[in-house]
C-alpha atoms as a PDB file:
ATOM      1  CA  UNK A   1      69.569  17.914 -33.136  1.00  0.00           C
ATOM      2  CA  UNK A   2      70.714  15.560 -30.680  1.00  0.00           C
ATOM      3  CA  UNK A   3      73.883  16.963 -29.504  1.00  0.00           C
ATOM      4  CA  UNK A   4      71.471  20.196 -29.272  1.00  0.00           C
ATOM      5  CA  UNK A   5      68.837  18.571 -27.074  1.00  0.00           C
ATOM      6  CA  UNK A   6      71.398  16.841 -24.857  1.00  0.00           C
ATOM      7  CA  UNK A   7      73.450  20.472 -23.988  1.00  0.00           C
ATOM      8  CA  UNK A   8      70.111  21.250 -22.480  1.00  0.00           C
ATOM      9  CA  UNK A   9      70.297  18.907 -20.074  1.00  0.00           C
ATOM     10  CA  UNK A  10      72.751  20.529 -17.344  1.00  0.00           C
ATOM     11  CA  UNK A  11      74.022  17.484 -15.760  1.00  0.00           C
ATOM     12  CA  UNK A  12      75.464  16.533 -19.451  1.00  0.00           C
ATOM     13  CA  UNK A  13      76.649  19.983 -20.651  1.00  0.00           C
ATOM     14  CA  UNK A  14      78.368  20.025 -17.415  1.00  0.00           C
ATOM     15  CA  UNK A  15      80.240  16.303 -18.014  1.00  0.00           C
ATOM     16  CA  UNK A  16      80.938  17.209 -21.579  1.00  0.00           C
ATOM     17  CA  UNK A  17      82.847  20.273 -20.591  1.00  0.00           C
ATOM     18  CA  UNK A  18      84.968  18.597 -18.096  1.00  0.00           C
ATOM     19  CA  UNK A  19      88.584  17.900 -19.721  1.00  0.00           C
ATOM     20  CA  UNK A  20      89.653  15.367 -17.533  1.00  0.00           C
ATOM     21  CA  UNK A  21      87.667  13.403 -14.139  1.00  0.00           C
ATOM     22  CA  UNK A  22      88.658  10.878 -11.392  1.00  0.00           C
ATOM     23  CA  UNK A  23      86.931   7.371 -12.169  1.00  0.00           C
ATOM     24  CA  UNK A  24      86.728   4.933  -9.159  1.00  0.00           C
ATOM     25  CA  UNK A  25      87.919   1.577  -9.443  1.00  0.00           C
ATOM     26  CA  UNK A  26      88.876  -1.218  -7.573  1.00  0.00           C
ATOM     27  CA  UNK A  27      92.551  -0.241  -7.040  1.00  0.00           C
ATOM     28  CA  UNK A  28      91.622   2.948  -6.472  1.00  0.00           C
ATOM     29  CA  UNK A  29      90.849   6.399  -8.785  1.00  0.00           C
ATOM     30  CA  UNK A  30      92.122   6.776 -12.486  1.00  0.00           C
ATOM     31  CA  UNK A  31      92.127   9.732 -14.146  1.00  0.00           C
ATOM     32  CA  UNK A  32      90.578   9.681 -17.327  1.00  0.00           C
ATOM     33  CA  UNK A  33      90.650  12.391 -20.631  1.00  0.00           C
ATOM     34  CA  UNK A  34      88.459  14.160 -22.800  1.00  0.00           C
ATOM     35  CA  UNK A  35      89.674  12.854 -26.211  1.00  0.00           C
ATOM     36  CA  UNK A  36      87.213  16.483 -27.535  1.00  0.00           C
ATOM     37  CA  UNK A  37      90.579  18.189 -28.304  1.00  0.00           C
ATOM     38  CA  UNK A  38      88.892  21.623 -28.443  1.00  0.00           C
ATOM     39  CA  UNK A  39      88.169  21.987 -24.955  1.00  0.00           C
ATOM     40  CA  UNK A  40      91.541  22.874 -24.741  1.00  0.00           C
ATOM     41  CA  UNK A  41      92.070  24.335 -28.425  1.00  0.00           C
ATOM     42  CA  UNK A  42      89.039  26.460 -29.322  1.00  0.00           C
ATOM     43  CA  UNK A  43      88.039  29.688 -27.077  1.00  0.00           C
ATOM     44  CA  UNK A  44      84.300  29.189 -26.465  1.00  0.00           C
ATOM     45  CA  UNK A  45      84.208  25.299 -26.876  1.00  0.00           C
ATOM     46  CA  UNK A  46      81.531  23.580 -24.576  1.00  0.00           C
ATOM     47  CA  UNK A  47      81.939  19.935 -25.515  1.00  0.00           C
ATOM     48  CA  UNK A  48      81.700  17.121 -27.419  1.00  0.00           C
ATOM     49  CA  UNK A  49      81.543  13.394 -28.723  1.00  0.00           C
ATOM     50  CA  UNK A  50      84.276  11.650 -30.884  1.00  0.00           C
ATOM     51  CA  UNK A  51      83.595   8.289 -32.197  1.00  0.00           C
ATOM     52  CA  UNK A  52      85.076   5.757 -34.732  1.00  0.00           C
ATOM     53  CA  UNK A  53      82.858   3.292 -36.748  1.00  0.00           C
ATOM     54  CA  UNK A  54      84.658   1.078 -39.839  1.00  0.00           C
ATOM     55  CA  UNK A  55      82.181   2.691 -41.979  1.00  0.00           C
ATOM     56  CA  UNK A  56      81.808   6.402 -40.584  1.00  0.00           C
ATOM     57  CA  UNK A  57      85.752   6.722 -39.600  1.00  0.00           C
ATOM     58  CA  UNK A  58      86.458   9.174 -37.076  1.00  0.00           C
ATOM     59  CA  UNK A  59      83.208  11.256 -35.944  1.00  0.00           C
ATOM     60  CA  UNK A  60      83.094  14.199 -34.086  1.00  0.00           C
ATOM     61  CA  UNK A  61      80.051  16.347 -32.780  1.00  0.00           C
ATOM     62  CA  UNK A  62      80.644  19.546 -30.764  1.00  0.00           C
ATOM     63  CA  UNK A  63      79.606  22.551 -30.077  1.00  0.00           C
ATOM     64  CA  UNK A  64      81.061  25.981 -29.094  1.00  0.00           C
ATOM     65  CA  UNK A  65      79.303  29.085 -27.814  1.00  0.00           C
ATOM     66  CA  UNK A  66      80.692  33.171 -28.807  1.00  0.00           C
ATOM     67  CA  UNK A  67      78.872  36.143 -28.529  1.00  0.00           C
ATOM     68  CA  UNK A  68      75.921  34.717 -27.060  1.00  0.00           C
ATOM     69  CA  UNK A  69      75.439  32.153 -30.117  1.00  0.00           C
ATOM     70  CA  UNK A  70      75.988  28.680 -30.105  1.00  0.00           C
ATOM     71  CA  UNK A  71      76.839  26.264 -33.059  1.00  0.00           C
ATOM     72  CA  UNK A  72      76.532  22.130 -33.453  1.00  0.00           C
ATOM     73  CA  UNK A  73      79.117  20.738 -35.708  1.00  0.00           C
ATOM     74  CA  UNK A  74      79.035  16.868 -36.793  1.00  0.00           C
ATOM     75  CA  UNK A  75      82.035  15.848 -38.611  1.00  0.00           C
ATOM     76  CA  UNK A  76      82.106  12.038 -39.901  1.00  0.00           C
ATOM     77  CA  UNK A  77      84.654  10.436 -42.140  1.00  0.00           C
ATOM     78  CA  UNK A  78      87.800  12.127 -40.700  1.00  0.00           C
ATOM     79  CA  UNK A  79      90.659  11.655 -42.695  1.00  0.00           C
ATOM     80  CA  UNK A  80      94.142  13.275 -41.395  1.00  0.00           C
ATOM     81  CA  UNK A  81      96.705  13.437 -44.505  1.00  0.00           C
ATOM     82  CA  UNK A  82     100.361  13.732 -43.529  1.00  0.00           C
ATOM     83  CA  UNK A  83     101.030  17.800 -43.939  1.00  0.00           C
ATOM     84  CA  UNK A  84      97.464  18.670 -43.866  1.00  0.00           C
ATOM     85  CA  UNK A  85      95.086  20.148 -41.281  1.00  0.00           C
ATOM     86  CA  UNK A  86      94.381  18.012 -38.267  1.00  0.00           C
ATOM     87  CA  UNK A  87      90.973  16.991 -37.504  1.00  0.00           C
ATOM     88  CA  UNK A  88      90.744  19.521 -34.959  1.00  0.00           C
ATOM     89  CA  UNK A  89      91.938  22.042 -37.252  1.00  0.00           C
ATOM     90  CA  UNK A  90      88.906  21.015 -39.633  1.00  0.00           C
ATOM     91  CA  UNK A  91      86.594  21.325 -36.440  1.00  0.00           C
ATOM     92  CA  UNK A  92      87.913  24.863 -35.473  1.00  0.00           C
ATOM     93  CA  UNK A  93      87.473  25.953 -39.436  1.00  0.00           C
ATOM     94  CA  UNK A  94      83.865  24.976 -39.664  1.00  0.00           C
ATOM     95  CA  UNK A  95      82.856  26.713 -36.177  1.00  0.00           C
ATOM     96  CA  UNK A  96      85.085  29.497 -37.538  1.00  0.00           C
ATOM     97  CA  UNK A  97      83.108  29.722 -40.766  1.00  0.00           C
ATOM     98  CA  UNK A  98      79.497  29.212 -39.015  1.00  0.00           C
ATOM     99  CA  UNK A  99      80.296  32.174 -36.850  1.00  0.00           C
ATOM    100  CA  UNK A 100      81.398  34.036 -39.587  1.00  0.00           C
ATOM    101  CA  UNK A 101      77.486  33.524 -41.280  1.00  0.00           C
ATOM    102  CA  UNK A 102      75.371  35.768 -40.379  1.00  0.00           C
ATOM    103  CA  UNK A 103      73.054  34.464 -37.354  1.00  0.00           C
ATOM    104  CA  UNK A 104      70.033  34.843 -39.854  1.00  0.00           C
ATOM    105  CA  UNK A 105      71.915  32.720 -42.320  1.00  0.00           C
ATOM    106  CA  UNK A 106      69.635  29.454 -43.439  1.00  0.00           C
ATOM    107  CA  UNK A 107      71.053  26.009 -42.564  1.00  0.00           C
ATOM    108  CA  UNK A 108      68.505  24.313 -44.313  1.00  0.00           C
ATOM    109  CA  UNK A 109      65.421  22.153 -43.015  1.00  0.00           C
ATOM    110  CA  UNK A 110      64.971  18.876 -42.324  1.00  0.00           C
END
């Protein structure tokens, strides 16, 4: 609900979205990254947050927009096991699978 509320703001969708951006400092610009690997990985991605806490792991919440819906997906705990799906690939599944739903599909209630 979060992520949700702060996509409406324009001036943060629009950051969010950016893959990359020149950063001033004193020496002089630095180019920093978008660590939200499905900006450049998932067709409809709009952006996103990763984190890492000791007790949450890695976290992830993003969203992605496709035929004029738009899903919020927070992932905490990320595990990567050698041979398995990456965490983006777990990202891209669960968009994948709420797209799938129908967009009249419950999600629950809070």
């Amino acid at each position: 609900m979060i992520f949700r509320a702060a996509l409406a703001n324009p001036v943060f969708a629009l950051i969010t979205a950016e893959p990359s951006a020149m950063f001033p400092t004193d020496t002089g610009e630095k180019q920093i990254l978008n660590a939200d690997e499905l900006l450049q990985r998932y067709p409809g991605a709009i952006g996103g947050k990763t984190g890492f806490t000791n007790a949450a792991r890695k976290t992830f919440v993003g969203a992605a927009a496709r035929n004029g819906r738009r899903l919020v997906i927070a992932m905490m705990y990320g595990l990567i096991h050698e041979g398995g799906p990456t965490y983006w690939d777990q990202a891209a599944s669960l968009l994948d699978w709420g797209f799938a739903q129908s967009p009249q599909a419950a999600v629950g209630s809070l």
